[in-house]
PDB file of N, CA and C in Angstrom:
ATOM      1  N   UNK A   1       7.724  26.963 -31.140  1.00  0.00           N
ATOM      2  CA  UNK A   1       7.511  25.628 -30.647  1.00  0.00           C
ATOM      3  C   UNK A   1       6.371  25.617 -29.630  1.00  0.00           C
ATOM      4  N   UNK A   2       6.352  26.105 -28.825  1.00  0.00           N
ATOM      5  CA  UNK A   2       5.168  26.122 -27.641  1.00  0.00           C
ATOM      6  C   UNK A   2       4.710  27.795 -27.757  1.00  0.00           C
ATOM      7  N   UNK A   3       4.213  28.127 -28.764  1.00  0.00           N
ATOM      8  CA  UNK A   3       3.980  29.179 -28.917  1.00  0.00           C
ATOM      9  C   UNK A   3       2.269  29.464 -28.219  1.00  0.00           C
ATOM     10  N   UNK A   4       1.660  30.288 -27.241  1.00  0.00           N
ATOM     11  CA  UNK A   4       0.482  30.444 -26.958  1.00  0.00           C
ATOM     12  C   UNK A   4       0.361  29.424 -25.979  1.00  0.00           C
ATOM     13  N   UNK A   5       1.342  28.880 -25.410  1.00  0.00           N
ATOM     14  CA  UNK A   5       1.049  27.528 -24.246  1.00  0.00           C
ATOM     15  C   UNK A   5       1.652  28.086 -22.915  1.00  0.00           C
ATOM     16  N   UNK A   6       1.489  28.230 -21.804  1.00  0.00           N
ATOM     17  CA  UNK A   6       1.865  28.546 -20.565  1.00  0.00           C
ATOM     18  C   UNK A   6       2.260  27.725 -20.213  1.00  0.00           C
ATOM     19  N   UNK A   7       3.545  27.973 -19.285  1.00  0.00           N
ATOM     20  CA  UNK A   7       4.346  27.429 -18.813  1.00  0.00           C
ATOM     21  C   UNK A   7       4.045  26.328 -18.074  1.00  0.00           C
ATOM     22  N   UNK A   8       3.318  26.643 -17.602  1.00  0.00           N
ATOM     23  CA  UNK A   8       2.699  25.544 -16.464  1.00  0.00           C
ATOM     24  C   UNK A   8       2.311  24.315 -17.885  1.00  0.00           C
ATOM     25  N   UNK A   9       1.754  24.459 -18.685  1.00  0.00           N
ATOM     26  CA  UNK A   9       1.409  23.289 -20.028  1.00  0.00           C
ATOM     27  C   UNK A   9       2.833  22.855 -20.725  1.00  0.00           C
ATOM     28  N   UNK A  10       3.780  23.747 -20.972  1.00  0.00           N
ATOM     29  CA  UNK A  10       4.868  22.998 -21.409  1.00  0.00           C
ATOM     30  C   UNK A  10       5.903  22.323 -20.414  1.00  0.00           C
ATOM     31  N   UNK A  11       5.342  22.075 -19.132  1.00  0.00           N
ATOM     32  CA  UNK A  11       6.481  21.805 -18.222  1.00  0.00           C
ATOM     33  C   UNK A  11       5.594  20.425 -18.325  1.00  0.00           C
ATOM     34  N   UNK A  12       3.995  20.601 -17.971  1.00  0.00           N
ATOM     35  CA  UNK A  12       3.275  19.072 -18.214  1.00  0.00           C
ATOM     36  C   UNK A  12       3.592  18.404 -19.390  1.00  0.00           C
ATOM     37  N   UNK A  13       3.350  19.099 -20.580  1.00  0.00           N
ATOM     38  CA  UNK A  13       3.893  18.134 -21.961  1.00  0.00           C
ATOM     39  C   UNK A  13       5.003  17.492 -21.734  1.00  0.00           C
ATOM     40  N   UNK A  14       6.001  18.408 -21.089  1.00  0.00           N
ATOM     41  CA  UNK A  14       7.529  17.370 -21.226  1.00  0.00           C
ATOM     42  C   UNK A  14       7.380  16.621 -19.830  1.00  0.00           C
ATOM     43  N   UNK A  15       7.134  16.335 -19.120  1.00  0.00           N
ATOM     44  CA  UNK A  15       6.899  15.623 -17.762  1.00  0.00           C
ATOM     45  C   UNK A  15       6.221  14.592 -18.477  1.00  0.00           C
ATOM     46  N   UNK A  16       4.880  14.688 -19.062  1.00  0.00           N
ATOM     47  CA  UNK A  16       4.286  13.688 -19.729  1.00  0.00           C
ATOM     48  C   UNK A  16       5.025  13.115 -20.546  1.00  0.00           C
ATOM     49  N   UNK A  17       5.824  13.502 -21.697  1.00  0.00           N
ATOM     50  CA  UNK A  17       6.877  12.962 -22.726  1.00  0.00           C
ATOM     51  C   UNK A  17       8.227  12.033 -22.177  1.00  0.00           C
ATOM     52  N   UNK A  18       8.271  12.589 -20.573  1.00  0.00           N
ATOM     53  CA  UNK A  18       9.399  11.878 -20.333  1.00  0.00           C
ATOM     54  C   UNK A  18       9.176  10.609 -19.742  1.00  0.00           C
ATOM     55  N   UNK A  19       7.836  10.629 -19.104  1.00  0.00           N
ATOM     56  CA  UNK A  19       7.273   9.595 -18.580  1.00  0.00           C
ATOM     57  C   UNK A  19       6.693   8.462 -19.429  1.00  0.00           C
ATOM     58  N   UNK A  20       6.268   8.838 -20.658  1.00  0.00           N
ATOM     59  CA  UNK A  20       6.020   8.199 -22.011  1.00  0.00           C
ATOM     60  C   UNK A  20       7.428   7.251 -22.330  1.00  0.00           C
ATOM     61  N   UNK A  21       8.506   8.608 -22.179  1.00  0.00           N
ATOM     62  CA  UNK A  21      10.364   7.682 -23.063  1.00  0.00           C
ATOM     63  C   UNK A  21      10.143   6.394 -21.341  1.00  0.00           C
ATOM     64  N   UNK A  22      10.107   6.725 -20.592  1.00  0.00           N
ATOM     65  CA  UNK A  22      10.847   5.801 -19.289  1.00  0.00           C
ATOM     66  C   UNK A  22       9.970   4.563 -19.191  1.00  0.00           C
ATOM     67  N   UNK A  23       8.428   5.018 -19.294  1.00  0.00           N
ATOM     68  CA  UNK A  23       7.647   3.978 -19.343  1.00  0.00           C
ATOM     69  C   UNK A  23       8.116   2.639 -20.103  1.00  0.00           C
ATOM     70  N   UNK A  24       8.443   3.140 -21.099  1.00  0.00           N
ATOM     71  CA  UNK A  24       8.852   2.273 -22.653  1.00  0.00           C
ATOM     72  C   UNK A  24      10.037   1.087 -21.999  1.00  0.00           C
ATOM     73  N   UNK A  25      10.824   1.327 -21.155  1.00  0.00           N
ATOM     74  CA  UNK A  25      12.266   1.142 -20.370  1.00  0.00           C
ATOM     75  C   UNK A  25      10.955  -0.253 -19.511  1.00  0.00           C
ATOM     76  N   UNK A  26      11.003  -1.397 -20.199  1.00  0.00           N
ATOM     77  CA  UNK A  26      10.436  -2.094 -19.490  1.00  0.00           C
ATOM     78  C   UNK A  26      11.338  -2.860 -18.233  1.00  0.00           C
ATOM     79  N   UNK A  27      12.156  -2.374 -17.483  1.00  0.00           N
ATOM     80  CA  UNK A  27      13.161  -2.459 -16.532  1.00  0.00           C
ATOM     81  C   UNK A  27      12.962  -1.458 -15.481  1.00  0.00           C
ATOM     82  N   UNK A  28      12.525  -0.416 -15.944  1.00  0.00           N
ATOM     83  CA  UNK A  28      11.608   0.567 -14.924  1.00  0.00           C
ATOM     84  C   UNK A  28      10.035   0.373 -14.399  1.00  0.00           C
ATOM     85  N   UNK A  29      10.016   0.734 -13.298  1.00  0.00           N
ATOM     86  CA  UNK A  29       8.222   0.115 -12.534  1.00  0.00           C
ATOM     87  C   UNK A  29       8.055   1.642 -12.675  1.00  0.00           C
ATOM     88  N   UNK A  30       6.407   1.507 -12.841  1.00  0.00           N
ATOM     89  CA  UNK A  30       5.674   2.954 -12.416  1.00  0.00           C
ATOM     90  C   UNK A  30       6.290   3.336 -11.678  1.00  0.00           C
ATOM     91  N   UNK A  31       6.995   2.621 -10.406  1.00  0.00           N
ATOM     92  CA  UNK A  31       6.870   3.846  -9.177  1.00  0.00           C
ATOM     93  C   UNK A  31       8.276   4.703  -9.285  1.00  0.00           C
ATOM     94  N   UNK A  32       9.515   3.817 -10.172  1.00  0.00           N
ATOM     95  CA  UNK A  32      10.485   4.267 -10.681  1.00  0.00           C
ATOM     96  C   UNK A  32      10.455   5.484 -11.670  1.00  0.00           C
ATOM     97  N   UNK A  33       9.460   5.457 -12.982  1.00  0.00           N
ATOM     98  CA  UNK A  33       9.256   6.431 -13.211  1.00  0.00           C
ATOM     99  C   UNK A  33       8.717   7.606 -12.385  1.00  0.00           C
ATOM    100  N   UNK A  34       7.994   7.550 -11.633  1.00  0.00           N
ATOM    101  CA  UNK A  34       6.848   8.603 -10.402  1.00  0.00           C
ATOM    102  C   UNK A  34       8.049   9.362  -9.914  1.00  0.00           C
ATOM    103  N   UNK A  35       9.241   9.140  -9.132  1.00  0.00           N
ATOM    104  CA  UNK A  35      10.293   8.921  -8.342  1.00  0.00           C
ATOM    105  C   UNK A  35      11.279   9.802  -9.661  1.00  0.00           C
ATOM    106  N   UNK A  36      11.909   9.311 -10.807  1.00  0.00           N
ATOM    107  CA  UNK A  36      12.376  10.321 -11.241  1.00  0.00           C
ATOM    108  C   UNK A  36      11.882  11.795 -11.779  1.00  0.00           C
ATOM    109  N   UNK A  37       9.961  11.905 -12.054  1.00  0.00           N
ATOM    110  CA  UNK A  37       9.772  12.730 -12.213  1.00  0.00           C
ATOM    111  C   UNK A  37       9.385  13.725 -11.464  1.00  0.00           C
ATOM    112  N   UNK A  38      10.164  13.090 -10.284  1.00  0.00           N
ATOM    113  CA  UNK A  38       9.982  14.446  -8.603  1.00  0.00           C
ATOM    114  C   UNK A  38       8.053  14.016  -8.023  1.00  0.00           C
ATOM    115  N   UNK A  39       7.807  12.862  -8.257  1.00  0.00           N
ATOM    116  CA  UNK A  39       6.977  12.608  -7.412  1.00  0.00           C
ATOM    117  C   UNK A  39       6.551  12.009  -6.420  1.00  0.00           C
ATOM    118  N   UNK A  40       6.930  12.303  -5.132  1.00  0.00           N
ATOM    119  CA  UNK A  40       6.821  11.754  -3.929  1.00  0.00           C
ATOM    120  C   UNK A  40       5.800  10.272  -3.353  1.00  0.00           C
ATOM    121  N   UNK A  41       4.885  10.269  -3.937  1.00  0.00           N
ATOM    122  CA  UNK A  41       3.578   9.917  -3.808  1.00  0.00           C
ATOM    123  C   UNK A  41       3.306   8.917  -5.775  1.00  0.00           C
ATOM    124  N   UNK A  42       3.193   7.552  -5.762  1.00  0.00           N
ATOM    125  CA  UNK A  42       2.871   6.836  -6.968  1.00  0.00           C
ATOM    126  C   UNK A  42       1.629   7.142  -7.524  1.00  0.00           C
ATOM    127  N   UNK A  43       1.061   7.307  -6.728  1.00  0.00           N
ATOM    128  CA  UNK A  43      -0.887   7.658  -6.652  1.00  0.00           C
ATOM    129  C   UNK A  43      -0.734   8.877  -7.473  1.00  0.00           C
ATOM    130  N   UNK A  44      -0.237   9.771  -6.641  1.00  0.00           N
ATOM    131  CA  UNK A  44      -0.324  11.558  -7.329  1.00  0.00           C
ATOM    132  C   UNK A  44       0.414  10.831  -8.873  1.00  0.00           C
ATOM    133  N   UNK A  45       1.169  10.198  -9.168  1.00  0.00           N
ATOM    134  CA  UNK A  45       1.821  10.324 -10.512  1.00  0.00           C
ATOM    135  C   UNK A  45       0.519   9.729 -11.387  1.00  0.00           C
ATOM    136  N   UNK A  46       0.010   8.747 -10.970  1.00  0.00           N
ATOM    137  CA  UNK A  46      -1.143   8.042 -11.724  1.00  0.00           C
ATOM    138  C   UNK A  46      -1.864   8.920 -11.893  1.00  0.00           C
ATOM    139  N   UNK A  47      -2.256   9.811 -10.699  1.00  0.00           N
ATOM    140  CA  UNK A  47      -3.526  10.550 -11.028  1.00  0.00           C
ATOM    141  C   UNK A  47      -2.669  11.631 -12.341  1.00  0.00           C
ATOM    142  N   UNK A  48      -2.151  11.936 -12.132  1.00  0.00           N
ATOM    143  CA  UNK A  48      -1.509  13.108 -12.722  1.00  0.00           C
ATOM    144  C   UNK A  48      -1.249  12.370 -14.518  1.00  0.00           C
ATOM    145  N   UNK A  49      -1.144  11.198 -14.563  1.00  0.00           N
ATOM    146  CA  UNK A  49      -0.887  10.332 -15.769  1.00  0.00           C
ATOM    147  C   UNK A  49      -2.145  10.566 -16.576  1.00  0.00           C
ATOM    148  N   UNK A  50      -3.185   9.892 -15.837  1.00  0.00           N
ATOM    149  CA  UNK A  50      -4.169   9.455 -16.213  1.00  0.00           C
ATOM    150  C   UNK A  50      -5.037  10.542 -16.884  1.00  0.00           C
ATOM    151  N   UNK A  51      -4.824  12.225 -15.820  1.00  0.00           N
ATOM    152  CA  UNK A  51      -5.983  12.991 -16.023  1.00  0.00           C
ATOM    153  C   UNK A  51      -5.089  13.851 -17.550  1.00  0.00           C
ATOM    154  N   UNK A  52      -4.125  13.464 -17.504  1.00  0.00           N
ATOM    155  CA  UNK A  52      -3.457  14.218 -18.616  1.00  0.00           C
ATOM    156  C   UNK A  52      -3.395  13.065 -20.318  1.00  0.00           C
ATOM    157  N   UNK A  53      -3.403  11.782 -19.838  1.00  0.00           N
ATOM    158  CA  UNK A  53      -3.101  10.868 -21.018  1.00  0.00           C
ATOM    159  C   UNK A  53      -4.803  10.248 -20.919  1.00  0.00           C
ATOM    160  N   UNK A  54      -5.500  10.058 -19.911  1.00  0.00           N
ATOM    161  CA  UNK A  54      -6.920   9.373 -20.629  1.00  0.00           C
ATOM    162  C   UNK A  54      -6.403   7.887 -20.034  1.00  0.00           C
ATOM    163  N   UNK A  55      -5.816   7.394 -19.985  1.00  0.00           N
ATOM    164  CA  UNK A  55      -4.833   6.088 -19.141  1.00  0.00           C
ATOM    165  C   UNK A  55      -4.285   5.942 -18.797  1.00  0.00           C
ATOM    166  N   UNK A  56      -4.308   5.034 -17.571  1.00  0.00           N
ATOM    167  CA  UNK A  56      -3.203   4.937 -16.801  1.00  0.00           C
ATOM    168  C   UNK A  56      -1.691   4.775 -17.299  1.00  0.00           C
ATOM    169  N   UNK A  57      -0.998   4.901 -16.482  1.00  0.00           N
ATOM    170  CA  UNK A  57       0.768   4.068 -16.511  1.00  0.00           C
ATOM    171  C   UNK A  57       0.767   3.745 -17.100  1.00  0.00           C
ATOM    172  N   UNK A  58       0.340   1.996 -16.089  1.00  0.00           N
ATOM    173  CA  UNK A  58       0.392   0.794 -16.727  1.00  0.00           C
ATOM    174  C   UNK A  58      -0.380   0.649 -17.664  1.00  0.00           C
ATOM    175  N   UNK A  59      -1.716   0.608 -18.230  1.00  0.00           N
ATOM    176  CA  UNK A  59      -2.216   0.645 -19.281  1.00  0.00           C
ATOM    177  C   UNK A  59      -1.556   1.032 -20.760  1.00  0.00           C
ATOM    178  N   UNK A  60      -0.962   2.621 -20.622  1.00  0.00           N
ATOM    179  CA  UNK A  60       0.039   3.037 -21.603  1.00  0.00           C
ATOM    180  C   UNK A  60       1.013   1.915 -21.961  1.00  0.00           C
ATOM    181  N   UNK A  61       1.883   1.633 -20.824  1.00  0.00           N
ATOM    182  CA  UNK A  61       3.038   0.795 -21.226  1.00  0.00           C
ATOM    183  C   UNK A  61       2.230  -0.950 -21.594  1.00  0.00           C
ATOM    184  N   UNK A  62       1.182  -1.269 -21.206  1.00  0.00           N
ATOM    185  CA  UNK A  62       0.553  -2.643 -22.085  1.00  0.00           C
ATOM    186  C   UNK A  62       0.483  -2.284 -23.117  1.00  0.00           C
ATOM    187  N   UNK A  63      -0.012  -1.171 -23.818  1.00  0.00           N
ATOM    188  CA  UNK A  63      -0.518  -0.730 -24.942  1.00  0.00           C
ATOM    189  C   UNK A  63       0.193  -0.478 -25.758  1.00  0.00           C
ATOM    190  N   UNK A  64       1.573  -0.250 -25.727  1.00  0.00           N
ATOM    191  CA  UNK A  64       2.505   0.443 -26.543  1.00  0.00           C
ATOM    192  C   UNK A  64       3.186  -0.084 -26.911  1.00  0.00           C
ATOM    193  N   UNK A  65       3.515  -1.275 -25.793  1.00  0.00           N
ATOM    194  CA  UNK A  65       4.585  -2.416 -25.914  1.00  0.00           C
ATOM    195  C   UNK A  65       4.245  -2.984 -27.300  1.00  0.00           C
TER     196      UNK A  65
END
């Protein structure tokens, strides 16, 4: 399954994947998702969204909806 991927990349894939399922939860705010995925700081989650998905949060969840 994550064969040749370091740990540090499969802990981001599923951090990213879970933030993808919660986003979807249009009853949850960004900062709700940020907050369950152990991130102190909304900003650090965006940045951390963005440099890994190419778009923001909110953008994702306009887009998907």
């Amino acid at each position: 399954m994550a064969l040749g991927k370091s740990a540090q990349k499969i802990i981001i894939d599923y951090k990213i994947l879970f933030a993808k399922a919660l986003l979807h939860q249009m009853d949850k705010s960004v900062a709700d998702v940020a907050y369950a995925l152990g991130f102190n700081e909304v900003a650090n989650f965006n940045q951390f969204f963005k440099h890994n998905e190419g778009v923001t949060a909110t953008q994702f969840r306009n887009t998907s909806v």
